[in-house]
C-alpha atoms as a PDB file:
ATOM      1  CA  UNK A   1     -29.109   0.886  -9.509  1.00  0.00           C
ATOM      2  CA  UNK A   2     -28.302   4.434 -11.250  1.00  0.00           C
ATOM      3  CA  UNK A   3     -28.096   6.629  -8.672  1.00  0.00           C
ATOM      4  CA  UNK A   4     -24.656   5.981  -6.461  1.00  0.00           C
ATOM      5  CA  UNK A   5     -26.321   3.668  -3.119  1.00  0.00           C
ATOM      6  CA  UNK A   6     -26.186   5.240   0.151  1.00  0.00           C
ATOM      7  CA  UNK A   7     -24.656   2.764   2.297  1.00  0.00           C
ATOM      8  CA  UNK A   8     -23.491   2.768   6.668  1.00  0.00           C
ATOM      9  CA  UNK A   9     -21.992   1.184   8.817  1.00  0.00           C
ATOM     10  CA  UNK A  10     -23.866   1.617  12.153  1.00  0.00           C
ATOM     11  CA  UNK A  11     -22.031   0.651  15.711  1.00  0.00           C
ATOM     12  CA  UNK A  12     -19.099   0.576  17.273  1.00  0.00           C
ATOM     13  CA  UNK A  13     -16.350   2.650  16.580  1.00  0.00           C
ATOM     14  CA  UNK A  14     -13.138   1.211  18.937  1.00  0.00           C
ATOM     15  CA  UNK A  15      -8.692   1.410  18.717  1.00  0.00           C
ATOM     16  CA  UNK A  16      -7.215  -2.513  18.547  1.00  0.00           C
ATOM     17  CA  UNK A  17      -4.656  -2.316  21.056  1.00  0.00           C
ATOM     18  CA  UNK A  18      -2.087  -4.961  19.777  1.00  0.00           C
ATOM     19  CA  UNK A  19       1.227  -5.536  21.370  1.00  0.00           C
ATOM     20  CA  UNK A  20       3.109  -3.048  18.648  1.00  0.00           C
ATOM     21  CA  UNK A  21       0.617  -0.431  19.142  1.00  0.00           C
ATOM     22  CA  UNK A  22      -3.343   0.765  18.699  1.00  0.00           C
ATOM     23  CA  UNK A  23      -4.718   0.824  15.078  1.00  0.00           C
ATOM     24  CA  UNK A  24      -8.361   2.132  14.453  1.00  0.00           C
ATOM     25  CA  UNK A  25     -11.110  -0.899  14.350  1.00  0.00           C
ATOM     26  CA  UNK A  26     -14.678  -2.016  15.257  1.00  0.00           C
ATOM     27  CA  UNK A  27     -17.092  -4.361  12.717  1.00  0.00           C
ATOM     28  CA  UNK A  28     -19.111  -0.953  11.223  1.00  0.00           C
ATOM     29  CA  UNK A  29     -16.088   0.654  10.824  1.00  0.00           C
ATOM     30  CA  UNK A  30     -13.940  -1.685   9.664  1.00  0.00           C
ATOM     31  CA  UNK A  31     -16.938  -1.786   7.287  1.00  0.00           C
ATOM     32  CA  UNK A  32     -17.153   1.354   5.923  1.00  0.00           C
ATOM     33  CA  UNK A  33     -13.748   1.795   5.745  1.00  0.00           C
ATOM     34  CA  UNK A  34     -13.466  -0.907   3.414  1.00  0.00           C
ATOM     35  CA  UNK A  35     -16.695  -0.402   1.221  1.00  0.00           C
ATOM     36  CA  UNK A  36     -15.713   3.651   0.958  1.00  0.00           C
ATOM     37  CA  UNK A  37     -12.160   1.810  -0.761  1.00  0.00           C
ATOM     38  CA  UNK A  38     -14.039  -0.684  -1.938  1.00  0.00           C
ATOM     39  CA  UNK A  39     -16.169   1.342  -4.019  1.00  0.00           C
ATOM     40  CA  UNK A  40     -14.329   4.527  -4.523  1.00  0.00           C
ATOM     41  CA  UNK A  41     -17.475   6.585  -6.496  1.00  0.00           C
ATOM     42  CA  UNK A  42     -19.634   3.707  -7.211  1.00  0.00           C
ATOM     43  CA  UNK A  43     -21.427   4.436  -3.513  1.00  0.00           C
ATOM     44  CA  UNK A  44     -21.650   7.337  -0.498  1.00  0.00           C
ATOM     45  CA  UNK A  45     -20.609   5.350   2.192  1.00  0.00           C
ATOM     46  CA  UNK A  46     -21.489   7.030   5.912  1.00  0.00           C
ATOM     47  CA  UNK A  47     -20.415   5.994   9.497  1.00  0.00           C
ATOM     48  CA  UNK A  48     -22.956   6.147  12.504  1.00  0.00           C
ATOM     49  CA  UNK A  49     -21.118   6.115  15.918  1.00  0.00           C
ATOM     50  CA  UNK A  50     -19.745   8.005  18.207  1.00  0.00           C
ATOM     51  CA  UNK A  51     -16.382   8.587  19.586  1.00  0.00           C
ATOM     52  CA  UNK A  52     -15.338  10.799  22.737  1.00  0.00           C
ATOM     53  CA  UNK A  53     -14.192  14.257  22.901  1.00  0.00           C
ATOM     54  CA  UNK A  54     -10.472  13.385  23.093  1.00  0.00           C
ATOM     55  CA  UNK A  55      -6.953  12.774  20.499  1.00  0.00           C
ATOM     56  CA  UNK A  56      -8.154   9.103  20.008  1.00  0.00           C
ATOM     57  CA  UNK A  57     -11.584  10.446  18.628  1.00  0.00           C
ATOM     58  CA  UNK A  58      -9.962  12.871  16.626  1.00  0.00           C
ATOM     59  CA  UNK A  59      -8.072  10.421  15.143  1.00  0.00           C
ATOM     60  CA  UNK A  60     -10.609   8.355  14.225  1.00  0.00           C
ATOM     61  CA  UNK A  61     -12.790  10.972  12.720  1.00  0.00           C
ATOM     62  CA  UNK A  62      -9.706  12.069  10.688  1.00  0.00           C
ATOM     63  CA  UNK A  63      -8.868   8.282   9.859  1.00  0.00           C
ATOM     64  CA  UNK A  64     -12.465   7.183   8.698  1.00  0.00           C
ATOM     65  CA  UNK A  65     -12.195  10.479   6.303  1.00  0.00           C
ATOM     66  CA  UNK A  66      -9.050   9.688   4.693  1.00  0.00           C
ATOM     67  CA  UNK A  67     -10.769   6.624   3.625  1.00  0.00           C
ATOM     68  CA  UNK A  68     -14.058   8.260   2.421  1.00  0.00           C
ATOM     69  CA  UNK A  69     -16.400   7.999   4.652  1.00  0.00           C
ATOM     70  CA  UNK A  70     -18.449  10.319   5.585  1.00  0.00           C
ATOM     71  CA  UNK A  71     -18.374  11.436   9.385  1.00  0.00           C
ATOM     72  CA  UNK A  72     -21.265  13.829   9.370  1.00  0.00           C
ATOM     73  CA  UNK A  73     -23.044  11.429  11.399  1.00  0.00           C
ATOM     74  CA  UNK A  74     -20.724  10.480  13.407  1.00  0.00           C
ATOM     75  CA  UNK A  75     -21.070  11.370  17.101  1.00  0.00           C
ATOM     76  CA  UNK A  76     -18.968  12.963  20.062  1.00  0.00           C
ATOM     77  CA  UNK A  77     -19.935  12.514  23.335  1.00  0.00           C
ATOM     78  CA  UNK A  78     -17.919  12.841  27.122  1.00  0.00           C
ATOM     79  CA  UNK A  79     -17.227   9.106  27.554  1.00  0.00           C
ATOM     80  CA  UNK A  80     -13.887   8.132  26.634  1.00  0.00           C
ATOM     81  CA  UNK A  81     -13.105   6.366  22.535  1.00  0.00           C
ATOM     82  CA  UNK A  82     -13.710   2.751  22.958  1.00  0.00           C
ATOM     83  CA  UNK A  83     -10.914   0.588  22.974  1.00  0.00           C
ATOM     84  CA  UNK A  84     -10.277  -3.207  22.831  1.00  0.00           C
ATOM     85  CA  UNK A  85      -6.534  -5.700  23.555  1.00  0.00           C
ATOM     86  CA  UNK A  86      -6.062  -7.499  21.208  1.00  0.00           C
ATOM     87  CA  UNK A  87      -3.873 -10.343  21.357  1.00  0.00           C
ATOM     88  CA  UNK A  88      -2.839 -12.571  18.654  1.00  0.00           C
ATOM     89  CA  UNK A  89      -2.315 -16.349  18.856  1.00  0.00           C
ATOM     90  CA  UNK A  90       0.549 -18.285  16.529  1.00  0.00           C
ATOM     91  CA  UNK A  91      -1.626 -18.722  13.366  1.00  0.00           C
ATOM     92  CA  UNK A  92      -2.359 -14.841  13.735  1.00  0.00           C
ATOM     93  CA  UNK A  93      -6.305 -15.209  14.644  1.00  0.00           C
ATOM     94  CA  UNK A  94      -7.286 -12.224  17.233  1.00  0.00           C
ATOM     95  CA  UNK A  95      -8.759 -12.765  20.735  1.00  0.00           C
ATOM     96  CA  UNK A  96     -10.067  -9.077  22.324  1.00  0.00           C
ATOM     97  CA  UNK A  97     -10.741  -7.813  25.407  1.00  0.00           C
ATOM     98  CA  UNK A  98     -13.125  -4.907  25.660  1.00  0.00           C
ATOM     99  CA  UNK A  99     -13.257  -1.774  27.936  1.00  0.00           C
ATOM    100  CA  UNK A 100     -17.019  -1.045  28.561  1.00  0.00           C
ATOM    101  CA  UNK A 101     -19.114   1.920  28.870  1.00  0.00           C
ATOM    102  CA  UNK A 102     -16.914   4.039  26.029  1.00  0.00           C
ATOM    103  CA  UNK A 103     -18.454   6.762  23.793  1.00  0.00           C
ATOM    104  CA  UNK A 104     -20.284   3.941  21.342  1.00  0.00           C
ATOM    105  CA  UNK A 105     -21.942   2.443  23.908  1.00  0.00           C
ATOM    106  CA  UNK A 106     -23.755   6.112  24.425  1.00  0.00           C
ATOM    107  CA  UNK A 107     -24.903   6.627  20.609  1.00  0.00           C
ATOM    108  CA  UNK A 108     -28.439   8.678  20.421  1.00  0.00           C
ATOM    109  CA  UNK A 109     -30.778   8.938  17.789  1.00  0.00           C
ATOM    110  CA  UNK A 110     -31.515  12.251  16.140  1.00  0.00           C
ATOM    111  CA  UNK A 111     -32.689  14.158  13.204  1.00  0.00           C
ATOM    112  CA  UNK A 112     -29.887  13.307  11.132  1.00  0.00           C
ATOM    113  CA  UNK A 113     -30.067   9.528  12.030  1.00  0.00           C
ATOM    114  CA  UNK A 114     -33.307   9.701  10.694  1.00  0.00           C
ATOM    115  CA  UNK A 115     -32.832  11.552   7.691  1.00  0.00           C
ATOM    116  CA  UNK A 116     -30.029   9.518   6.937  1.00  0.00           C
ATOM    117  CA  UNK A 117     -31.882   5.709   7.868  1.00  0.00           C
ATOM    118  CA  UNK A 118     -34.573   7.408   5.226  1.00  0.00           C
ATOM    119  CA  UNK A 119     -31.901   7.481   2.282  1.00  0.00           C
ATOM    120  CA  UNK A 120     -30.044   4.481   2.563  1.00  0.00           C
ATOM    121  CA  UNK A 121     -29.631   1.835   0.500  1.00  0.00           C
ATOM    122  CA  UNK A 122     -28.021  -0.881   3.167  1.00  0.00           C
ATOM    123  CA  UNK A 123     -27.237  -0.599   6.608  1.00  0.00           C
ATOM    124  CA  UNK A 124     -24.991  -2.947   8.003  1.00  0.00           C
ATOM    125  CA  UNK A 125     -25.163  -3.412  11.559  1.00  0.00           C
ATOM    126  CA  UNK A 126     -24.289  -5.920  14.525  1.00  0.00           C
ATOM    127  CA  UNK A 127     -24.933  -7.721  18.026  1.00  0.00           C
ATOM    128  CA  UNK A 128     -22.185  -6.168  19.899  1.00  0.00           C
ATOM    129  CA  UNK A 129     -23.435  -2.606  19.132  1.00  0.00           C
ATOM    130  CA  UNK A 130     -25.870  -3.174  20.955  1.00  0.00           C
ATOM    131  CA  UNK A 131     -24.414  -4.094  24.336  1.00  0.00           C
ATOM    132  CA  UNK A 132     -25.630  -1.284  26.065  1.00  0.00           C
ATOM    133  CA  UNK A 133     -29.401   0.106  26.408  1.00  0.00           C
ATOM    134  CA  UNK A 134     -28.934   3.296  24.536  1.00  0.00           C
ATOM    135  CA  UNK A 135     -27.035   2.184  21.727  1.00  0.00           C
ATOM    136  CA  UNK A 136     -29.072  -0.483  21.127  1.00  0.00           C
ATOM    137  CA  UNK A 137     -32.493   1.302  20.781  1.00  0.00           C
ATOM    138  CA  UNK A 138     -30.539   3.412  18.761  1.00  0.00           C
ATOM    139  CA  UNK A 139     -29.441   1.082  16.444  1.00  0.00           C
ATOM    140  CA  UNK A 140     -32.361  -0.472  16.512  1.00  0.00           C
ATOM    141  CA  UNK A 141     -34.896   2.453  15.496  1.00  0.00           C
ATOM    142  CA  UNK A 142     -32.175   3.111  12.404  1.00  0.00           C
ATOM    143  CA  UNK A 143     -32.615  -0.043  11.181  1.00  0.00           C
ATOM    144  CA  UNK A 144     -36.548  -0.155  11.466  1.00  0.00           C
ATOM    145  CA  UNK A 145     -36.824   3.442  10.119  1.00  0.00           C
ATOM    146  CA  UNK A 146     -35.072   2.352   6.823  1.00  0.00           C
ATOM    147  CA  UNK A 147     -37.243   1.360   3.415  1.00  0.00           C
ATOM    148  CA  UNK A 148     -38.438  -2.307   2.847  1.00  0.00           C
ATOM    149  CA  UNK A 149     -35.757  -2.367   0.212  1.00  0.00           C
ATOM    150  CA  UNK A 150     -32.867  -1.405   2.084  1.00  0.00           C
ATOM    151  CA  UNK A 151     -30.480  -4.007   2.403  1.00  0.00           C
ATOM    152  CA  UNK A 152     -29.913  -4.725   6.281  1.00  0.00           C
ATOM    153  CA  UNK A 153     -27.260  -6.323   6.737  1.00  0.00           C
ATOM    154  CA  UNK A 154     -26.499  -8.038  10.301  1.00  0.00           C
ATOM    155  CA  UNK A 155     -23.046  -9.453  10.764  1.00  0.00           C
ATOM    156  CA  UNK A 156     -23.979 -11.109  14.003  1.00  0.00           C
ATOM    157  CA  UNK A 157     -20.281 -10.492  15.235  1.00  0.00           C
ATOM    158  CA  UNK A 158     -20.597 -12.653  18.225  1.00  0.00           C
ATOM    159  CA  UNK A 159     -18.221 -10.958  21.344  1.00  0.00           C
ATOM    160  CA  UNK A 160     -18.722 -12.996  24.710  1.00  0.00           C
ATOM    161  CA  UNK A 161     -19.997 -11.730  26.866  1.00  0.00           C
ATOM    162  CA  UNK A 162     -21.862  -9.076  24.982  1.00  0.00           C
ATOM    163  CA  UNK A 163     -24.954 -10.595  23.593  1.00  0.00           C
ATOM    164  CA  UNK A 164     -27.469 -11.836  24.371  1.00  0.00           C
ATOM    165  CA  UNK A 165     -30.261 -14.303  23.033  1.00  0.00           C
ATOM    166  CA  UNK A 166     -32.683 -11.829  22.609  1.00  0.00           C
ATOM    167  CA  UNK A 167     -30.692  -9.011  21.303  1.00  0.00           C
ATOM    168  CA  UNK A 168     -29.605 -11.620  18.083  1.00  0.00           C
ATOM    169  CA  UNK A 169     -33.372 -12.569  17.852  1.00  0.00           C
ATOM    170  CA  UNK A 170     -34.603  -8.813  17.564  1.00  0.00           C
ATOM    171  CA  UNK A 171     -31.403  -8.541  15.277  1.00  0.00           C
ATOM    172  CA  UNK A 172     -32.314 -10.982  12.891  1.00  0.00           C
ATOM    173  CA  UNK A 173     -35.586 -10.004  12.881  1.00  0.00           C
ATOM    174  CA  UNK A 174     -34.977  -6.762  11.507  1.00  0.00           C
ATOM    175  CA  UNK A 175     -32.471  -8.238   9.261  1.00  0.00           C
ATOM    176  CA  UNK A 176     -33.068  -9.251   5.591  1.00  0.00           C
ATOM    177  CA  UNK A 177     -29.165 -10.057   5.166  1.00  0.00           C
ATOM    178  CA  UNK A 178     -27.100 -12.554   7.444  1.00  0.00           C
ATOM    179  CA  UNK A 179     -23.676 -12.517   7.078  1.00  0.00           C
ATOM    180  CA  UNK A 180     -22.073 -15.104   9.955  1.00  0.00           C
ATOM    181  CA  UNK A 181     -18.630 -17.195  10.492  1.00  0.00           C
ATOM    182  CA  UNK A 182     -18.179 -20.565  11.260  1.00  0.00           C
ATOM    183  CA  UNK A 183     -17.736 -20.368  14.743  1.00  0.00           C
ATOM    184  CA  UNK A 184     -20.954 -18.399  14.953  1.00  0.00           C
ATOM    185  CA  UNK A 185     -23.186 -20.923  12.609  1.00  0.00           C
ATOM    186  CA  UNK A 186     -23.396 -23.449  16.204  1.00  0.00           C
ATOM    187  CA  UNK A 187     -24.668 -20.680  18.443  1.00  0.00           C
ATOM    188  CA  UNK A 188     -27.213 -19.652  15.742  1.00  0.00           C
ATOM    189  CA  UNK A 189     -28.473 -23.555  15.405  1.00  0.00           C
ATOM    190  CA  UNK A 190     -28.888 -23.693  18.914  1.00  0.00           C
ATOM    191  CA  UNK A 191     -30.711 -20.551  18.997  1.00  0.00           C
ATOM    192  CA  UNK A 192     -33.242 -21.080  16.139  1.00  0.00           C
ATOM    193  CA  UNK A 193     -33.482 -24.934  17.162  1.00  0.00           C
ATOM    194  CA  UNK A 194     -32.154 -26.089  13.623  1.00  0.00           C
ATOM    195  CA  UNK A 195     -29.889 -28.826  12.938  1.00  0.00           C
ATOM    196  CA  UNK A 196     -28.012 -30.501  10.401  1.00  0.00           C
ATOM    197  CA  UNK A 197     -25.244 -30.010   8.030  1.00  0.00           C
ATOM    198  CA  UNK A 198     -24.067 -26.437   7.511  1.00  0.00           C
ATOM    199  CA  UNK A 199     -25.884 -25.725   4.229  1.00  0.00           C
ATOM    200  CA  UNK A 200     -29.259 -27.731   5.878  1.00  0.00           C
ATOM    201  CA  UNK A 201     -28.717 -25.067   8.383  1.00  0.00           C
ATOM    202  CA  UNK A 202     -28.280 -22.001   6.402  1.00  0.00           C
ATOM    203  CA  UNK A 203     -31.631 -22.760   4.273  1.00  0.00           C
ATOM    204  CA  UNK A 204     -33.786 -23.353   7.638  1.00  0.00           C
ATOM    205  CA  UNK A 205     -32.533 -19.551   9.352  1.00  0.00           C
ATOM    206  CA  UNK A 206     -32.571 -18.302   5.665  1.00  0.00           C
ATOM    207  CA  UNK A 207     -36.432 -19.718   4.939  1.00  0.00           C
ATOM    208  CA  UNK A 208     -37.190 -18.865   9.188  1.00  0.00           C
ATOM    209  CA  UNK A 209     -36.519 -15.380   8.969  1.00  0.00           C
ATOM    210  CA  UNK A 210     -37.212 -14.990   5.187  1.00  0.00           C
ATOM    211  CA  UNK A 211     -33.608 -13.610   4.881  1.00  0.00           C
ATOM    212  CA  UNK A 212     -32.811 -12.586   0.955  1.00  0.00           C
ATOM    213  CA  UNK A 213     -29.111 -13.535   1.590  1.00  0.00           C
ATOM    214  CA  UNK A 214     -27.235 -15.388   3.995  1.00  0.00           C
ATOM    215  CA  UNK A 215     -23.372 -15.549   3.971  1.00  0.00           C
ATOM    216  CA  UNK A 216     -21.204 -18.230   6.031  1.00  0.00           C
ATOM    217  CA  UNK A 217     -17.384 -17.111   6.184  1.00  0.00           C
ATOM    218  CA  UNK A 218     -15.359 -19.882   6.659  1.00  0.00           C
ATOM    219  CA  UNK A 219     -11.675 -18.811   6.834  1.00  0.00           C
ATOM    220  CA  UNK A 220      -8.978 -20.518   5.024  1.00  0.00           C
ATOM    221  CA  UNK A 221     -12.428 -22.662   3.882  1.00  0.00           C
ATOM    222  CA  UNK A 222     -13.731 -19.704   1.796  1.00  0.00           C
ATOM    223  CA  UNK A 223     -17.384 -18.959   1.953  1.00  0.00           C
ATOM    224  CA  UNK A 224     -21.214 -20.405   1.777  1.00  0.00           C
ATOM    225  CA  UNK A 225     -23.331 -17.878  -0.073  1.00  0.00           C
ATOM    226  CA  UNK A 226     -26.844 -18.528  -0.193  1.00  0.00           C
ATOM    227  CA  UNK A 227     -30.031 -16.412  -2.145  1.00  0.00           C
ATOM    228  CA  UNK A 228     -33.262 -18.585  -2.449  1.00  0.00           C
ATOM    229  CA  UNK A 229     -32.494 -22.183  -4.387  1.00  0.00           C
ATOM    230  CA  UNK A 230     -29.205 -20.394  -5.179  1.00  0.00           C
ATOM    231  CA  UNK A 231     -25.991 -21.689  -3.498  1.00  0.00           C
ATOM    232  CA  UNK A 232     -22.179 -20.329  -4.340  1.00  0.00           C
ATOM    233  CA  UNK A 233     -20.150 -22.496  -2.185  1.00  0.00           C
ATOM    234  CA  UNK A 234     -16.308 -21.534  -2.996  1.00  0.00           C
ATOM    235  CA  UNK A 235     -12.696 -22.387  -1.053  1.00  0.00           C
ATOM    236  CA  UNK A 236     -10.388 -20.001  -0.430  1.00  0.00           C
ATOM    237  CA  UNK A 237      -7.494 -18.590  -1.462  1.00  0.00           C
ATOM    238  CA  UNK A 238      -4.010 -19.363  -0.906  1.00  0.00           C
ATOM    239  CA  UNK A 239      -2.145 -16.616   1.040  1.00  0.00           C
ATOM    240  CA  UNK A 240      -0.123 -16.071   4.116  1.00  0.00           C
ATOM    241  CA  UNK A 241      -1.711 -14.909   6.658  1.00  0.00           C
ATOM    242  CA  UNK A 242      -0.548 -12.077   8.959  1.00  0.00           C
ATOM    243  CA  UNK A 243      -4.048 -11.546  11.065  1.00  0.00           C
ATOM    244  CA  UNK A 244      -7.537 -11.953  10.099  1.00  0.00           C
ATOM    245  CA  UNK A 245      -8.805  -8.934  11.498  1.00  0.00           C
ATOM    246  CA  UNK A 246     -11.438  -6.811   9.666  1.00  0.00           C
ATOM    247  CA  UNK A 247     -10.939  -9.661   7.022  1.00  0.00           C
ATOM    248  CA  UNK A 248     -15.031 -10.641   8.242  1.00  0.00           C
ATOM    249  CA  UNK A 249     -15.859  -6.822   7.569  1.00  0.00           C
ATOM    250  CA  UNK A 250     -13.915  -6.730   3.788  1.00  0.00           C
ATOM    251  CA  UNK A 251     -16.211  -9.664   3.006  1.00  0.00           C
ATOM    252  CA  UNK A 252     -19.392  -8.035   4.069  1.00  0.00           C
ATOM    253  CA  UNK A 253     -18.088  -4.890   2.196  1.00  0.00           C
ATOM    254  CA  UNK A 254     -17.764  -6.459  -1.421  1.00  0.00           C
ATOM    255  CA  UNK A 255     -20.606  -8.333  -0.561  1.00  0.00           C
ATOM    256  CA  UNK A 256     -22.730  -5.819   0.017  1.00  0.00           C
ATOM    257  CA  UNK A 257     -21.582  -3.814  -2.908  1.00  0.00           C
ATOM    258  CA  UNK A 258     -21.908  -6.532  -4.618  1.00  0.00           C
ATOM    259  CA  UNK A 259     -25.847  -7.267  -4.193  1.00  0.00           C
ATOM    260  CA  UNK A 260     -26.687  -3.258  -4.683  1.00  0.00           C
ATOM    261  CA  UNK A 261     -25.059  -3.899  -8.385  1.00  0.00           C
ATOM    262  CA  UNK A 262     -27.292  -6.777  -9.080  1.00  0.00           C
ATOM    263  CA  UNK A 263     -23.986  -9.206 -10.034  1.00  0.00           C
ATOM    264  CA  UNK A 264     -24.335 -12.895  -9.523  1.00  0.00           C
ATOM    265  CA  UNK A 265     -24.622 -14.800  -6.048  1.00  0.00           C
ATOM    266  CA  UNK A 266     -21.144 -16.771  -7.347  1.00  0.00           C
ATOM    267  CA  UNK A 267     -19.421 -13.489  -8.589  1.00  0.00           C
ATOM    268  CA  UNK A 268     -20.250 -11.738  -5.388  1.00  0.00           C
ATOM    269  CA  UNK A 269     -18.827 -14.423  -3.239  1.00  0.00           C
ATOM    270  CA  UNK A 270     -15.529 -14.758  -5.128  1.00  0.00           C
ATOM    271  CA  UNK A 271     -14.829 -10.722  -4.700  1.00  0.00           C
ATOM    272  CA  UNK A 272     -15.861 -11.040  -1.417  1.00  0.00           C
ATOM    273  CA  UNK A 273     -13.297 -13.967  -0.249  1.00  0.00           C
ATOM    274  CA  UNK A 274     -10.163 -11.883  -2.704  1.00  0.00           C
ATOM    275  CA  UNK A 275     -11.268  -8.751  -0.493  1.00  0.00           C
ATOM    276  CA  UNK A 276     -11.143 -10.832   2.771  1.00  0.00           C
ATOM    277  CA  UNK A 277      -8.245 -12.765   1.550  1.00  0.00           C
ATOM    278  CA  UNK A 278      -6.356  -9.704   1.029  1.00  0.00           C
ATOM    279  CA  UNK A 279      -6.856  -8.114   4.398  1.00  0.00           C
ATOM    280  CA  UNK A 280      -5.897 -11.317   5.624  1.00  0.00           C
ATOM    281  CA  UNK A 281      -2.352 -10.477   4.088  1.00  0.00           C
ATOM    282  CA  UNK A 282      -1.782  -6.986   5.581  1.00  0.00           C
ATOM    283  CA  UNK A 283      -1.483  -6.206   9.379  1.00  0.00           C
ATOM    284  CA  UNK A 284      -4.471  -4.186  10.539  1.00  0.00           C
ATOM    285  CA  UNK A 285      -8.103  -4.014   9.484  1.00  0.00           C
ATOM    286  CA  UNK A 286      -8.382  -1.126   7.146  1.00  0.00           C
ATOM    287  CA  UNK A 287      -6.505   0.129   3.931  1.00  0.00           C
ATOM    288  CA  UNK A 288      -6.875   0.614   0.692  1.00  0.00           C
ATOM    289  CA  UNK A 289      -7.457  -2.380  -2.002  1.00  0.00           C
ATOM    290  CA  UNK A 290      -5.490  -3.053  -5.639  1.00  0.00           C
ATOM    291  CA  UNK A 291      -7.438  -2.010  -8.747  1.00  0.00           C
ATOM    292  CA  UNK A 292      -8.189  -5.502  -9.625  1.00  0.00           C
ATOM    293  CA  UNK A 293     -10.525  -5.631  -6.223  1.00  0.00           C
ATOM    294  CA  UNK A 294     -12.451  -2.488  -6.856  1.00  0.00           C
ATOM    295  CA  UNK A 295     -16.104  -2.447  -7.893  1.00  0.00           C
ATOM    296  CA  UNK A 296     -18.287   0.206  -9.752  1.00  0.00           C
END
């Protein structure tokens, strides 16, 4: 690609409330925190949200700029900056709780949503978004207003109780990207009615929904990437791990930067499980990455 990709994150933008303190999170933005580092001036990397009119949205805004990313889009509105405990077991995997009706759940399109769906080269987008009714039109019409050749990226990001069967069908629908983890590969057999192993699986929602990727995160396991006949199934790495969160959204990140450079299915998946891996080794969910991670 020679011009530098336009690329969003489009959801919900929410502070992790752990038991030392809050740090800034939420899938899209832990996304576009991490492709803005990611890829540094190799792509323009934009946030769609919204956050409320108070010192938590500030921060945010201020946060998500010191990263890159740009905030023109992002939106303010008179709910209150979502926020989510988070609680963290022995092996340091997260569990959250979410407050409901906060500023992302109240996201509106515009002019500059549609400008901006018009311009970009992948969108990466996800199920819990889309809890509410306004957000999820919202999110929706972005996704559907963007070229055939856009990359749209759904990282199903599975929160009970916020989804629904039909929100992850209309998702996927719209999707030409799955990115998924392995707790999240059972509820999507069920759903489509497929069975069998997990790679017998992948193919039938890949060839089902005529996906051009699909990507199966597997944890300590590494990761199932999987592009027509093409399959890059790799392990992964061996690090301590302090928490896994926003470890998903690094993965989708290099991923997705990734397929807009045209590299191969295997060397996308191995810089996507050393940027997941790495998260995995820091507290927190964004930050910046070593040289040896960065694309261009």
């Amino acid at each position: 690609m020679s011009k530098v990709p336009v690329i969003v994150g489009l959801g919900e933008t929410l502070w992790d409330v752990f038991p030392d303190g809050p740090r800034l999170g939420g899938a899209p933005l832990n996304f576009s925190c991490s492709t803005a580092e990611l890829g540094k001036s190799a792509a323009h990397v934009f946030i769609v949200s919204a956050v409320g009119n108070d010192e938590l949205g500030r921060r945010a805004t201020e946060c998500l700029a010191g990263h890159g990313v740009d905030t023109t889009c992002m939106q303010t509105n008179d709910r209150p900056t979502g926020q989510v405990l988070v609680e963290l077991d022995a092996a340091g995997v997260a569990s959250y709780r979410f407050a409901e009706n906060c500023a992302w759940d109240n996201l509106v399109w515009n002019s500059s949503l549609q400008a901006l769906a018009e311009k970009c080269n992948a969108v990466c987008f996800g199920t819990l978004g889309q809890r509410s009714e306004c957000s999820g039109a919202t999110i929706r019409k972005f996704v559907n207003e963007t070229d055939s050749d856009t990359l749209r990226i759904l990282d199903v990001n599975l929160r009970s109780p916020f989804f629904a069967d039909s929100i992850i069908r209309q998702s996927l629908d719209a999707a030409n990207v799955l990115k998924l983890n392995d707790d999240e590969l059972p509820v999507l057999a069920e759903l489509c009615g497929v069975g069998g192993s997990d790679v017998e699986v992948l193919q039938k929602i890949l060839q089902n929904f005529q996906l051009r990727m699909i990507a199966l995160t597997r944890g300590a396991r590494g990761a199932v990437l999987m592009s027509g006949s093409e399959v890059s199934d790799l392990p992964g790495k061996d690090i301590k791990v302090v928490d896994t969160v926003g470890a998903g959204d690094a993965f989708t990140a290099a991923m997705t930067l990734g397929i807009l450079a045209g590299r191969d299915i295997a060397i996308v998946n191995r810089s996507a499980i050393a940027a997941a891996s790495y998260v995995c080794s820091r507290p927190g969910a964004t930050m910046s990455f070593p040289q040896e991670l960065l694309q261009s």
